[in-house]
PDB file of N, CA and C in Angstrom:
ATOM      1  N   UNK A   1     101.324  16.742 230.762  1.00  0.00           N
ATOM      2  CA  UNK A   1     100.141  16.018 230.348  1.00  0.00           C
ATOM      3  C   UNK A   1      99.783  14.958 231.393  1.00  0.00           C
ATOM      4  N   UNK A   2     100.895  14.316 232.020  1.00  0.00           N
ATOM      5  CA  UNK A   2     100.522  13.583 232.901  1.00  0.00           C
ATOM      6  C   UNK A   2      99.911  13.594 233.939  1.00  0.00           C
ATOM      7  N   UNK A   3     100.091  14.495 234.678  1.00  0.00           N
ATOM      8  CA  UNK A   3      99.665  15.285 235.905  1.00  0.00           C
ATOM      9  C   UNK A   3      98.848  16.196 235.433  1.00  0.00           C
ATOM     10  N   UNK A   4      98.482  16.860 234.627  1.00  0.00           N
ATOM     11  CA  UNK A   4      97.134  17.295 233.986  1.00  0.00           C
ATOM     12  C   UNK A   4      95.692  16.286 233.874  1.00  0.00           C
ATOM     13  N   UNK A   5      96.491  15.137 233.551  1.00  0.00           N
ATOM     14  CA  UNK A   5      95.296  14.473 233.846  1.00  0.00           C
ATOM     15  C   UNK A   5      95.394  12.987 234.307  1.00  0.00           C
ATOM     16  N   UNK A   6      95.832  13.316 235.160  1.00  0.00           N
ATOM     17  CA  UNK A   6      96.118  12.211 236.187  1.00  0.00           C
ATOM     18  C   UNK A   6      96.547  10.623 235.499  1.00  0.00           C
ATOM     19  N   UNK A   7      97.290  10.493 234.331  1.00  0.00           N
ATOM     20  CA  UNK A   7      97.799   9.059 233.396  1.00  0.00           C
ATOM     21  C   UNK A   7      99.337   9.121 233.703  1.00  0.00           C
ATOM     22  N   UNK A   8      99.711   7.892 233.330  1.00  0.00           N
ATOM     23  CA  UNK A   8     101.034   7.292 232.923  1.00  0.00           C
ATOM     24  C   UNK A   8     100.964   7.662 231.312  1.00  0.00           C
ATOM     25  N   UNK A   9     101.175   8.135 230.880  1.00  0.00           N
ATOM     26  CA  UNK A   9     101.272   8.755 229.338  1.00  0.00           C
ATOM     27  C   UNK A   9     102.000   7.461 228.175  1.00  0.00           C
ATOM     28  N   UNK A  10     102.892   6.489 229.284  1.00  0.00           N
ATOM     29  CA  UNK A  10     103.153   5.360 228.226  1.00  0.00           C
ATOM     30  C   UNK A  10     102.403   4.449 227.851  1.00  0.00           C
ATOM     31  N   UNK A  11     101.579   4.549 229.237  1.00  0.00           N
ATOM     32  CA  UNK A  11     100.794   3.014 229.410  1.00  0.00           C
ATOM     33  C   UNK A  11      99.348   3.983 229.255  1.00  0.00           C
ATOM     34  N   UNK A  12      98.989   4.910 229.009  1.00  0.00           N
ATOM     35  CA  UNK A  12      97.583   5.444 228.356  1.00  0.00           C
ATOM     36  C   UNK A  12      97.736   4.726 227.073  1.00  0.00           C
ATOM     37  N   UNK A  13      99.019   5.109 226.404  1.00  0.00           N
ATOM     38  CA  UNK A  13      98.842   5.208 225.164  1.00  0.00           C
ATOM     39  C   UNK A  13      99.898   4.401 224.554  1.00  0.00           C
ATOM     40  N   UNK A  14      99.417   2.527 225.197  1.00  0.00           N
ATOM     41  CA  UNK A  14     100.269   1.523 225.173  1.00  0.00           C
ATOM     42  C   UNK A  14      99.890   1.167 223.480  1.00  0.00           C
ATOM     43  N   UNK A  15      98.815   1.368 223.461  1.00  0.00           N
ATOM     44  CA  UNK A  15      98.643   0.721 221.671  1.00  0.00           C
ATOM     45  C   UNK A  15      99.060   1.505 220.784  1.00  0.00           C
ATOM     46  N   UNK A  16      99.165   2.915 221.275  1.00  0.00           N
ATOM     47  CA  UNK A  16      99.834   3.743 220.296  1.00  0.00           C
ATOM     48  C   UNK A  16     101.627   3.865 219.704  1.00  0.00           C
ATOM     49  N   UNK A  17     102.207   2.967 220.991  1.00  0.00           N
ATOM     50  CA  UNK A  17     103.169   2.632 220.807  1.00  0.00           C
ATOM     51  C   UNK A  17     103.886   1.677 220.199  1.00  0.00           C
ATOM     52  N   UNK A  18     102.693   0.837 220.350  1.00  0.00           N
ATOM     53  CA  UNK A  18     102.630  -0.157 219.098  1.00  0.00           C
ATOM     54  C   UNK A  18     102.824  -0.080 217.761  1.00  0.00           C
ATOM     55  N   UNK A  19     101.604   0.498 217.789  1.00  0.00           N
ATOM     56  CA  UNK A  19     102.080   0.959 216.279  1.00  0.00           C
ATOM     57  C   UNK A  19     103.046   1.862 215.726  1.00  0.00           C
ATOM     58  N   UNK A  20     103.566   2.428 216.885  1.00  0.00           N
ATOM     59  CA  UNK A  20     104.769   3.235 215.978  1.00  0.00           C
ATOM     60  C   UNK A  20     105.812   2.968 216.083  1.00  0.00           C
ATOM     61  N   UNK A  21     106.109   1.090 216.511  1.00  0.00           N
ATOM     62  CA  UNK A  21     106.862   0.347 216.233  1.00  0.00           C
ATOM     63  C   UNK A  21     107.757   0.598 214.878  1.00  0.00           C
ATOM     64  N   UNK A  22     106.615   0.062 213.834  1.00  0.00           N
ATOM     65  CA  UNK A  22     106.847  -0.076 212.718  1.00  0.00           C
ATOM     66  C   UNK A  22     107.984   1.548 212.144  1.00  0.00           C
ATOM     67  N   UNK A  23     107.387   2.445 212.665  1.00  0.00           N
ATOM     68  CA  UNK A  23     108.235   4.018 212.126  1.00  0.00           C
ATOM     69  C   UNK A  23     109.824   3.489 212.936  1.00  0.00           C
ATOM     70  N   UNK A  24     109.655   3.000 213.868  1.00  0.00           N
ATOM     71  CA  UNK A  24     110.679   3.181 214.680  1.00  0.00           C
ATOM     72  C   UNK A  24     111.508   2.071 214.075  1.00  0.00           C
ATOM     73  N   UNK A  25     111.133   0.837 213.660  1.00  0.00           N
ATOM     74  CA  UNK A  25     112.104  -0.041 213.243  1.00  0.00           C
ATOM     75  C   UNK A  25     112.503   0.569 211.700  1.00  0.00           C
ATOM     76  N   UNK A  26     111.912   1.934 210.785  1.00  0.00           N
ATOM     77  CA  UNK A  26     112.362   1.934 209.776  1.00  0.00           C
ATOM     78  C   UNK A  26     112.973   3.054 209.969  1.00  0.00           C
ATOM     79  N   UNK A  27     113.643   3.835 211.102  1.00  0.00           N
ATOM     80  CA  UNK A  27     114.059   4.820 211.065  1.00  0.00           C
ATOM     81  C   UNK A  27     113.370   5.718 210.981  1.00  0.00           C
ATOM     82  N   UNK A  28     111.957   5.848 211.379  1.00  0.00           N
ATOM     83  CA  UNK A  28     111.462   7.365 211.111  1.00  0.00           C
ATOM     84  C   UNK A  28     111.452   8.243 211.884  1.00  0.00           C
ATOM     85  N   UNK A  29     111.281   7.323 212.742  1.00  0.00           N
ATOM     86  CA  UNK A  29     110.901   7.848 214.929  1.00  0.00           C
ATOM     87  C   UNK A  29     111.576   7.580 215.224  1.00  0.00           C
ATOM     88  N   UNK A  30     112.076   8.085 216.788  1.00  0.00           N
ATOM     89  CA  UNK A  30     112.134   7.526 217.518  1.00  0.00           C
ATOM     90  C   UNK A  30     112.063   8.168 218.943  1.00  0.00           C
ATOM     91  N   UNK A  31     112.538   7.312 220.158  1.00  0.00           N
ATOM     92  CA  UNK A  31     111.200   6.885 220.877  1.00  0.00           C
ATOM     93  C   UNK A  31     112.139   7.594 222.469  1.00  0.00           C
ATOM     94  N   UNK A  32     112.005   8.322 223.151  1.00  0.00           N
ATOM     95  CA  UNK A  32     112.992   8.464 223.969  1.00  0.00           C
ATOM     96  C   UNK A  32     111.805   8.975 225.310  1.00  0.00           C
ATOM     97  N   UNK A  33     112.575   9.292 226.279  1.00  0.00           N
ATOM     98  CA  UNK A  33     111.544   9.099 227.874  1.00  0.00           C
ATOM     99  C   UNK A  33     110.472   9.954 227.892  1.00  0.00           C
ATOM    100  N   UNK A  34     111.048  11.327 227.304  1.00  0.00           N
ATOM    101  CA  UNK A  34     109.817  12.053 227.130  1.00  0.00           C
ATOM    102  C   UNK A  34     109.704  12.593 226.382  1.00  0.00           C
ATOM    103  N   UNK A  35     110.011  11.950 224.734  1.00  0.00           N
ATOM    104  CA  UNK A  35     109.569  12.871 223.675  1.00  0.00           C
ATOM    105  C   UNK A  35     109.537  11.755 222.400  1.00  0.00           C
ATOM    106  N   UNK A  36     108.662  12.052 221.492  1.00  0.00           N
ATOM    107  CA  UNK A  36     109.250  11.485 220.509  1.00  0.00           C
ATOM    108  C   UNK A  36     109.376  12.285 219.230  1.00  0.00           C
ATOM    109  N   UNK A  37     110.398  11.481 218.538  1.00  0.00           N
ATOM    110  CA  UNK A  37     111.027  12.264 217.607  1.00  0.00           C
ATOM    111  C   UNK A  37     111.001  12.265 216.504  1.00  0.00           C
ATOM    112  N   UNK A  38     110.216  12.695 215.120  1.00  0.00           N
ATOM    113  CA  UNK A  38     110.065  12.247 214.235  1.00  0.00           C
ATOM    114  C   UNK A  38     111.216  12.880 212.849  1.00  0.00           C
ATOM    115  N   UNK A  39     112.038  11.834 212.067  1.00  0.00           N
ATOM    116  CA  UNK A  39     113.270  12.251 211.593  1.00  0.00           C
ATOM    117  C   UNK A  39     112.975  12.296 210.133  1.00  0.00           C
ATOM    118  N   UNK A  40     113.745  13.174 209.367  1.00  0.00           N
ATOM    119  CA  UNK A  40     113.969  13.061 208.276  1.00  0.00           C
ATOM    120  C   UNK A  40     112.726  13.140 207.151  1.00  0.00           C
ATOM    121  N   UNK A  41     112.813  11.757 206.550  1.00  0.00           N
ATOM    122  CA  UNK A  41     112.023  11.222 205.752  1.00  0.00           C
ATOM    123  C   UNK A  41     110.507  10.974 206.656  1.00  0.00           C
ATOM    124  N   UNK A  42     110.367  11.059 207.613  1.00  0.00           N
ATOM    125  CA  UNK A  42     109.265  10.060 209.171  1.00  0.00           C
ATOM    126  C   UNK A  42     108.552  11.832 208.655  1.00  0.00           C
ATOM    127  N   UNK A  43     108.857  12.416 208.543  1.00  0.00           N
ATOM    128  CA  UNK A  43     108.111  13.702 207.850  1.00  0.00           C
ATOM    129  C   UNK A  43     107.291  13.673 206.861  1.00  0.00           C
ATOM    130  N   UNK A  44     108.113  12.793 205.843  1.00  0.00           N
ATOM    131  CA  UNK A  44     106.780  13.172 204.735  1.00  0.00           C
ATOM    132  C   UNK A  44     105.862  11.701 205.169  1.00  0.00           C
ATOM    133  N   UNK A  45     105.544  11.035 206.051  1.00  0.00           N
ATOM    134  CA  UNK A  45     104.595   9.908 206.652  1.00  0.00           C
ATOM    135  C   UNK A  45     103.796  10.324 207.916  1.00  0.00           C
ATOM    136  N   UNK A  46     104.354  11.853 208.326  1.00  0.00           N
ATOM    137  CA  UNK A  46     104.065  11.985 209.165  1.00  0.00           C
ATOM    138  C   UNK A  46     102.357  11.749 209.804  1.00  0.00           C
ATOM    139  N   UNK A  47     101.215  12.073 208.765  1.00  0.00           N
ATOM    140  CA  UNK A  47     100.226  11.976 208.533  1.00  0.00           C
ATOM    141  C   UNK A  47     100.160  10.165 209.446  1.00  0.00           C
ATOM    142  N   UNK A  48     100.830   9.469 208.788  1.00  0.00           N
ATOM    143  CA  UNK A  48     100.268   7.682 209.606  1.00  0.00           C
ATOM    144  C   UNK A  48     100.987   8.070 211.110  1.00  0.00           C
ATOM    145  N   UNK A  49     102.114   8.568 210.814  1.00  0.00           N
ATOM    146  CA  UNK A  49     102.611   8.465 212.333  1.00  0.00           C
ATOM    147  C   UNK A  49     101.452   8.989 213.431  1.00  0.00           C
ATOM    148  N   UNK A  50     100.961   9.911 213.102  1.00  0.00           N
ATOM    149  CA  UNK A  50      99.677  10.694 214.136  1.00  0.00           C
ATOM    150  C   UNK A  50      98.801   9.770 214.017  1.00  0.00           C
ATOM    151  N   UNK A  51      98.416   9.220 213.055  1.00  0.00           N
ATOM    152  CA  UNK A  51      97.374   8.217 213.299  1.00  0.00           C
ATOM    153  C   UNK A  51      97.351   6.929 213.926  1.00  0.00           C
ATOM    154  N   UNK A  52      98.278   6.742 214.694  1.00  0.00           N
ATOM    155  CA  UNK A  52      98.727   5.601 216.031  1.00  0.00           C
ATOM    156  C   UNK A  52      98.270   6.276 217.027  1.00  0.00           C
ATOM    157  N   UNK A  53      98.259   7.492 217.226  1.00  0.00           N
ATOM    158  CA  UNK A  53      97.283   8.365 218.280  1.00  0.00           C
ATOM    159  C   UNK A  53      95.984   8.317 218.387  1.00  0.00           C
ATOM    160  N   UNK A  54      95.353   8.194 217.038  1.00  0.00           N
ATOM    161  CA  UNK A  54      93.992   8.256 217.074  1.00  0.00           C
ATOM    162  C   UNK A  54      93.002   7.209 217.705  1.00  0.00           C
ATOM    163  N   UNK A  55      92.502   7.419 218.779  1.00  0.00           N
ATOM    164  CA  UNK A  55      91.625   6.326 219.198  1.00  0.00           C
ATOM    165  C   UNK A  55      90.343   6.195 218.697  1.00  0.00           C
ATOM    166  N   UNK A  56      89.941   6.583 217.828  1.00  0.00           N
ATOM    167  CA  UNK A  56      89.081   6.008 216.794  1.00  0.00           C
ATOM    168  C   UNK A  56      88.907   5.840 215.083  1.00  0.00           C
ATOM    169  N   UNK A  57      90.093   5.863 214.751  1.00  0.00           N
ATOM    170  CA  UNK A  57      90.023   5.118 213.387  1.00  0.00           C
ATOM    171  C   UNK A  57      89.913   4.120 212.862  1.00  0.00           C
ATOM    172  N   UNK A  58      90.690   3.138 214.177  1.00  0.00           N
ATOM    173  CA  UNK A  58      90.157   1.944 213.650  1.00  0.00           C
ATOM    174  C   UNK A  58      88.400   1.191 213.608  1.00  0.00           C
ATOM    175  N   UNK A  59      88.113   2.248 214.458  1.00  0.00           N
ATOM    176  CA  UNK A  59      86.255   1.741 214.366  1.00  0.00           C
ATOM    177  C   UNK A  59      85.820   2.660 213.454  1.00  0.00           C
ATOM    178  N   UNK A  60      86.111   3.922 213.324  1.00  0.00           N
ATOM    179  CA  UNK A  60      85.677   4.345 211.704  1.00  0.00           C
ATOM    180  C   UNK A  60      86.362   3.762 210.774  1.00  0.00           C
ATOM    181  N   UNK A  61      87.197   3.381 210.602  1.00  0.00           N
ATOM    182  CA  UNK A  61      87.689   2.343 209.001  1.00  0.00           C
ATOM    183  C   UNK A  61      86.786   1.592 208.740  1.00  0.00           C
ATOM    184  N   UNK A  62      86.588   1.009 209.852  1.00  0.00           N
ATOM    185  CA  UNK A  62      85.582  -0.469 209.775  1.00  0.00           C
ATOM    186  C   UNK A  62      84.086  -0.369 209.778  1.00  0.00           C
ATOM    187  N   UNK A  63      83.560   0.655 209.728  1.00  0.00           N
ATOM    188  CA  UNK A  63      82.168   1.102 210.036  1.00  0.00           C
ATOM    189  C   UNK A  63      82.001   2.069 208.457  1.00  0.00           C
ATOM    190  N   UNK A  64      82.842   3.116 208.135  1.00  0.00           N
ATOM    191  CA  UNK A  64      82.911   3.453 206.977  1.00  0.00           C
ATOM    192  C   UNK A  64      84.180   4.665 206.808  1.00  0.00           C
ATOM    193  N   UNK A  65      84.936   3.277 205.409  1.00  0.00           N
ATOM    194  CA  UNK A  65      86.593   4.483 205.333  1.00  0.00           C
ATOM    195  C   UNK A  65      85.862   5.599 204.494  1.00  0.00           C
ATOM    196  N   UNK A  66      86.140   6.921 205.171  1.00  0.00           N
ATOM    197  CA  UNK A  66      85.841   8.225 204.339  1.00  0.00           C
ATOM    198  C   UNK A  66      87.118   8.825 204.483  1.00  0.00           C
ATOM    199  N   UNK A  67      88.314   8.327 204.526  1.00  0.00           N
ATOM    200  CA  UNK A  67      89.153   9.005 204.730  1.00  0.00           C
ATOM    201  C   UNK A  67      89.915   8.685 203.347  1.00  0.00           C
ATOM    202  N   UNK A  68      91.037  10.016 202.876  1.00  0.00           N
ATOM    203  CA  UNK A  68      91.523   9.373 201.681  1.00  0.00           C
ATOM    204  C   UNK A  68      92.953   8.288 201.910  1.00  0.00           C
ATOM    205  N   UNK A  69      93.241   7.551 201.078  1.00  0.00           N
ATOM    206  CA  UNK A  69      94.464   6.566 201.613  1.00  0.00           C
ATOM    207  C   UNK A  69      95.890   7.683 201.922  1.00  0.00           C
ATOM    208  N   UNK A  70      96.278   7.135 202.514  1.00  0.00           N
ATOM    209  CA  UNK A  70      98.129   7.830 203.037  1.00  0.00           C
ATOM    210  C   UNK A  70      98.996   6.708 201.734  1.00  0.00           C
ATOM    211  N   UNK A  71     100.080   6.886 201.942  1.00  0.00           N
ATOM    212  CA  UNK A  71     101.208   6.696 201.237  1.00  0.00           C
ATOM    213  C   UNK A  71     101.259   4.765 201.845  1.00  0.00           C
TER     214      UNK A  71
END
């Protein structure tokens, strides 16, 4: 992916890592050089975990939530 399109894949997707802080401090994820790993229980959440990827939900939340709530 990197060399596909010419990014640093950590630092593209520095806010996304952010947020999947939170999975990672509860055990759901975790976080290794080139993969991440989603465990166990981080399965049935998996749905929020992808949504730290999304670069536009947070301006559709805020413009209008049509989405249904997660867990």
């Amino acid at each position: 992916m990197e060399m596909k399109h010419n990014i640093d894949f950590r630092d593209y997707f520095a806010p996304s890592f952010d947020k999947l802080q939170t999975f990672v401090d509860d055990g759901l994820v975790s976080i290794e050089s080139n993969k991440i790993i989603v465990h166990g229980l981080g399965r049935l959440v998996i749905r929020n975990i992808a949504m730290a990827f999304d670069a536009y939900i947070d301006q559709m939340m805020k413009e209008k939530p049509i989405f249904s709530k997660t867990v």
